[in-house]
Protein backbone atom coordinates (compact mmCIF):
# COMPACT_ATOMS: atom_id res chain seq x y z
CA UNK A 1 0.00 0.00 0.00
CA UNK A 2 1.40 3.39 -0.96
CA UNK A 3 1.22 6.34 1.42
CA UNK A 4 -0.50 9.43 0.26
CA UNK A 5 2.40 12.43 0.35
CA UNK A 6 0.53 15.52 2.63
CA UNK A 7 1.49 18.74 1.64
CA UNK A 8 1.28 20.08 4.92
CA UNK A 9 3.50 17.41 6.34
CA UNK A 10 6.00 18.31 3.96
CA UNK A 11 5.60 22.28 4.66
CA UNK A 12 5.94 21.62 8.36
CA UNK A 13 8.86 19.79 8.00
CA UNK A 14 10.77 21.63 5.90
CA UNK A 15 10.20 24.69 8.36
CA UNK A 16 11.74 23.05 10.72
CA UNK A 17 14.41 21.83 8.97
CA UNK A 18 15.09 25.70 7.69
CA UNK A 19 14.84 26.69 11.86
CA UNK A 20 17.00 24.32 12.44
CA UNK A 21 19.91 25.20 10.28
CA UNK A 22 19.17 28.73 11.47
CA UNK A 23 19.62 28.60 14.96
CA UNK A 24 22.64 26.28 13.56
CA UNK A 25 24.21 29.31 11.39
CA UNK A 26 23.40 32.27 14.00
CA UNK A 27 25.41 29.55 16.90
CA UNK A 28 28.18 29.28 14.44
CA UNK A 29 28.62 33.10 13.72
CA UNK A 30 28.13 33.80 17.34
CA UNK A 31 31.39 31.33 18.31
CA UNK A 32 33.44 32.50 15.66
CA UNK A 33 32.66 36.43 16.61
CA UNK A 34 33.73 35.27 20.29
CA UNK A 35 37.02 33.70 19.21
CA UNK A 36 37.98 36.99 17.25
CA UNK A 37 37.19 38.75 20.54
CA UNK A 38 39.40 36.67 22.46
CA UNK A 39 42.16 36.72 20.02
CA UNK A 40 42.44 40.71 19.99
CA UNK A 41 42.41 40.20 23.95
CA UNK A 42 45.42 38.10 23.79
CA UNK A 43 46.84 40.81 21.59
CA UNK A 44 46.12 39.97 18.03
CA UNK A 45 46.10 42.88 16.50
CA UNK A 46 45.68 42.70 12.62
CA UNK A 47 43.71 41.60 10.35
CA UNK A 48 46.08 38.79 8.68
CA UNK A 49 46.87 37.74 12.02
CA UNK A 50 43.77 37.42 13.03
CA UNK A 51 42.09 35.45 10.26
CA UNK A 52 45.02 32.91 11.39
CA UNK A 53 44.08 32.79 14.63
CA UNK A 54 40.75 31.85 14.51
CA UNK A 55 41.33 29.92 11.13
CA UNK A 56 38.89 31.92 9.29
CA UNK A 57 39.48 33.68 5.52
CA UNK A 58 40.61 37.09 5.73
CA UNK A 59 36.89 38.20 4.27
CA UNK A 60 34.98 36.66 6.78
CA UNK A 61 37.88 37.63 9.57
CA UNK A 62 37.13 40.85 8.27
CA UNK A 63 33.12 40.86 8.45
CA UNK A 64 32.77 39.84 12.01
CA UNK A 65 35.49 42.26 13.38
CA UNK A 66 33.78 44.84 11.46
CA UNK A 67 30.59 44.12 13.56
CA UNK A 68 32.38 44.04 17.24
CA UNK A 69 33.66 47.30 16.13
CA UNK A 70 30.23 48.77 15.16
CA UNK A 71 28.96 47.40 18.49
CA UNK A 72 31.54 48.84 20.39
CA UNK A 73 33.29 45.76 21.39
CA UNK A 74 36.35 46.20 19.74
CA UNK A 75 38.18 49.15 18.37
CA UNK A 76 40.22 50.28 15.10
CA UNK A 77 42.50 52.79 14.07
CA UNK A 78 44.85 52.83 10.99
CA UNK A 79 48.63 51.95 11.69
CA UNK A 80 47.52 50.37 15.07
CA UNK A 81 45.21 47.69 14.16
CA UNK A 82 42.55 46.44 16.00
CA UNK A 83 41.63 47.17 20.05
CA UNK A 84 39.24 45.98 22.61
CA UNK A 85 36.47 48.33 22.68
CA UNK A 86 34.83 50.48 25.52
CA UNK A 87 31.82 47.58 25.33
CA UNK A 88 34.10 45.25 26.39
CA UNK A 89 35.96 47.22 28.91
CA UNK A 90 32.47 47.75 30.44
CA UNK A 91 31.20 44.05 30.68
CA UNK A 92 34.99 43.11 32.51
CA UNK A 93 34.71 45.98 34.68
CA UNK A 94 31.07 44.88 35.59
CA UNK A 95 32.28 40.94 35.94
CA UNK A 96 34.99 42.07 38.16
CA UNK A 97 32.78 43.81 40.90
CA UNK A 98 30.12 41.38 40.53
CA UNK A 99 32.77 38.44 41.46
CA UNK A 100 32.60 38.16 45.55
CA UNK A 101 36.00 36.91 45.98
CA UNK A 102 38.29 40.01 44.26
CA UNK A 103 35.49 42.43 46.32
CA UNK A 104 36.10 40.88 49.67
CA UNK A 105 40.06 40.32 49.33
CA UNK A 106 41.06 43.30 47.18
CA UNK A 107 41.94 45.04 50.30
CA UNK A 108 44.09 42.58 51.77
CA UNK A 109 46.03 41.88 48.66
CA UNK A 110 47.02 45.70 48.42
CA UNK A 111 47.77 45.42 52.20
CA UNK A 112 50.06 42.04 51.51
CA UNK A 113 51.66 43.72 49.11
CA UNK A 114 52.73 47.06 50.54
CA UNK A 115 53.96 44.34 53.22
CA UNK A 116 56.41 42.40 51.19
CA UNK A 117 57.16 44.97 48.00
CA UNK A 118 55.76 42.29 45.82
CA UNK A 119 52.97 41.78 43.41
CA UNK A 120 50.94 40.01 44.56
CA UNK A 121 47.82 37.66 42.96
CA UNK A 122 44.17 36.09 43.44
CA UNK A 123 43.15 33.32 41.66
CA UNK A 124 40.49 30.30 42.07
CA UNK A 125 40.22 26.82 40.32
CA UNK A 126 38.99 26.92 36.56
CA UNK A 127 38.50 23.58 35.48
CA UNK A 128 42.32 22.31 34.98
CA UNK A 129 43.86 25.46 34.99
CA UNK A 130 44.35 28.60 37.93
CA UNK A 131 42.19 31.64 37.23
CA UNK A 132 43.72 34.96 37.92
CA UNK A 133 41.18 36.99 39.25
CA UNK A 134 42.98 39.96 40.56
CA UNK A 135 46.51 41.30 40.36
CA UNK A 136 47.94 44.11 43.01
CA UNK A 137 51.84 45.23 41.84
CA UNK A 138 54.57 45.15 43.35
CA UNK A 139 57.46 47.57 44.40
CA UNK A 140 60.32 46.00 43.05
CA UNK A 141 61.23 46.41 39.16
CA UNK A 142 60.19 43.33 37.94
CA UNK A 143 57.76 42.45 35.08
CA UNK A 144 55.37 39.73 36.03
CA UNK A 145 53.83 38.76 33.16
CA UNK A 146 50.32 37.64 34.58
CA UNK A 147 47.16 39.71 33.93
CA UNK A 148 43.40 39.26 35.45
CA UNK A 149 40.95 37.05 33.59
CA UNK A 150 43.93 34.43 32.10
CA UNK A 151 44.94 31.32 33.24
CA UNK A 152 47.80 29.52 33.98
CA UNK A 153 49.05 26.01 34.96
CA UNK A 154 48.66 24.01 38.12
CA UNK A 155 51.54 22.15 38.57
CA UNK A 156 53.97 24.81 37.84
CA UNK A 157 52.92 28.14 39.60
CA UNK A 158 52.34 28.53 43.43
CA UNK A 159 49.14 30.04 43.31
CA UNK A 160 47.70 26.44 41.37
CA UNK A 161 50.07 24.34 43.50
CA UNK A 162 48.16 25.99 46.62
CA UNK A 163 44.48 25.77 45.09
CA UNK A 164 45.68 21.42 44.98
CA UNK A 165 46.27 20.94 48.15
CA UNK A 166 42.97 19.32 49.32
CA UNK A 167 43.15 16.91 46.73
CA UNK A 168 44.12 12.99 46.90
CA UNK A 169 47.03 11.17 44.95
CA UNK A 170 44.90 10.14 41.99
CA UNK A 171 43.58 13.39 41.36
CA UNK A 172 46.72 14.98 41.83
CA UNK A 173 47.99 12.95 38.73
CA UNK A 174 44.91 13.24 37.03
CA UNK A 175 46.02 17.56 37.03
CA UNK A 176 49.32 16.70 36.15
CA UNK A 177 48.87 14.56 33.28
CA UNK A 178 46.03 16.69 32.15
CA UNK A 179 48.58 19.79 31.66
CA UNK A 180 50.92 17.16 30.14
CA UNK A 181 48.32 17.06 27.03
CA UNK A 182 48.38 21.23 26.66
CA UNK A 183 51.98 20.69 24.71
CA UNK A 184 53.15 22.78 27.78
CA UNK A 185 57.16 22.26 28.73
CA UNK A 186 57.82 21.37 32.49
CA UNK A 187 60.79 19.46 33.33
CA UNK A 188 59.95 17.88 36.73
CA UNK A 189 58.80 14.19 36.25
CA UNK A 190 55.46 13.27 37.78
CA UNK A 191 57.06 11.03 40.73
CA UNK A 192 58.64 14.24 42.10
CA UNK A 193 56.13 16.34 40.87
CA UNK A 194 53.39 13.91 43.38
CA UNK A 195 55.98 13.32 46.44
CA UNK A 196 56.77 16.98 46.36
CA UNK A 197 53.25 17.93 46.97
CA UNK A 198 52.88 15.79 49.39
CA UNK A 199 55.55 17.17 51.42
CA UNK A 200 53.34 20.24 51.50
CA UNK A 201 51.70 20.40 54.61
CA UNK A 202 48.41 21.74 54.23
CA UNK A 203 47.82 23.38 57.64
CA UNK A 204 50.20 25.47 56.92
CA UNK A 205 48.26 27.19 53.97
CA UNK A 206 50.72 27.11 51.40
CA UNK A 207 53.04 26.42 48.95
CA UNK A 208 56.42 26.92 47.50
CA UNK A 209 56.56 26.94 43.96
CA UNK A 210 59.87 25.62 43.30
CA UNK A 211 60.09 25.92 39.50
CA UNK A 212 58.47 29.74 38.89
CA UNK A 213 57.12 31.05 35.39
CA UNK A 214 59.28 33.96 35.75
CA UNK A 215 62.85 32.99 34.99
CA UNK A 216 65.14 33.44 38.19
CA UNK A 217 62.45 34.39 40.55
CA UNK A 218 60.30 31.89 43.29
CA UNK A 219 56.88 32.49 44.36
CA UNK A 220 54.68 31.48 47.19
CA UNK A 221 50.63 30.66 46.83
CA UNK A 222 48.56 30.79 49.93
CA UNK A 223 44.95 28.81 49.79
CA UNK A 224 42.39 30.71 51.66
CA UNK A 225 39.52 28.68 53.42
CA UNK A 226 36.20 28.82 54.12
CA UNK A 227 35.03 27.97 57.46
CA UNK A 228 34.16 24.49 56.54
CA UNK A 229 38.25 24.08 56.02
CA UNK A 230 37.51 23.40 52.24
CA UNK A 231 39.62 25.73 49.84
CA UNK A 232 37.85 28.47 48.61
């Protein structure tokens, strides 16, 4: 027996079909304008460049950085390049004072480090990597080169060794070998890497980061807690 073909059927399902590879298309464009965002955070800054970094062609490169910069969330001038925009400097300054943690300890990071003469960071756990969330400097002429809102290893700075400490052995490796699949260099094998950290003591609050990012200089994390004891 041969089914009779509806018309309507059809119509219906074609409409959806079409709203489907709409919502598809505006996802798409929406993902793509967010990576050239983040690439002219990190300090792409032209438009060859750019269409690299997000593997795009220079047209369409072109076409969606066009937009941010009609919508004020990126900026151009000739001979400079491309900018993040005062729509963007707005929506981090508002993310910044909604976050609890930078609000509360702001204060006592500036006090810490008109203490010691050095800068001086706050960052929380992001997934497998340490998320700086704020950044006081310090006196002495060094160049740290760590701003808020990036994120850097675990394993090798102090503030991601400190924001570990609660953990067991297996997840412990579990970071390690994690950070081993980012490509990233570190030249302390995982055995040392684990007995190392568990040296640390964790009632002390912190940790020494023995290999630093910053070539000839150490630096110390310190894990703040909640009043439960767990790391905040």
């Amino acid at each position: 027996m041969t089914k009779r073909f509806d018309p309507q059927k059809g119509e219906s399902k074609s409409r959806a079909a079409h709203a489907r590879t709409k919502r598809w298309l505006g996802s798409q464009t929406l993902v793509r304008g967010l990576e050239v965002l983040e690439a002219v955070a990190s300090g792409v800054n032209n438009l060859a460049d750019l269409a690299a970094a997000v593997k795009l062609n220079r047209s369409t490169a072109h076409r969606l950085a066009s937009t941010l910069v009609e919508k004020r969330y990126l900026t151009f001038a000739a001979r400079q390049g491309y900018g993040l925009g005062p729509k963007a400097l707005e929506i981090g300054y508002q993310a910044r004072i909604q976050l609890t943690i930078p609000r509360v300890a702001h204060e006592h990071l500036e006090a810490l480090a008109a203490q010691t003469g050095d800068t001086v960071h706050l960052g929380i756990l992001d997934g497998n990597r340490a998320l700086y969330l704020d950044k006081i400097a310090g006196r002495r002429r060094i160049d740290i080169s760590s701003r808020v809102g990036e994120v850097q290893p675990l394993r090798s700075t102090g503030l991601g060794k400190a924001l570990l400490l609660d953990e067991n052995d297996a997840k412990l490796r579990e970071f390690y070998r994690c950070e081993n699949g980012t490509g990233e260099l570190y030249d302390v094998p995982e055995a040392s890497w684990l007995k190392r950290m568990q040296a640390l003591i964790p009632d002390v609050r912190r940790a020494a980061d023995l290999i630093s990012r910053e070539l000839g200089w150490q630096a110390a994390g310190a894990a703040a807690r909640k009043s439960g004891r767990q790391l905040s």
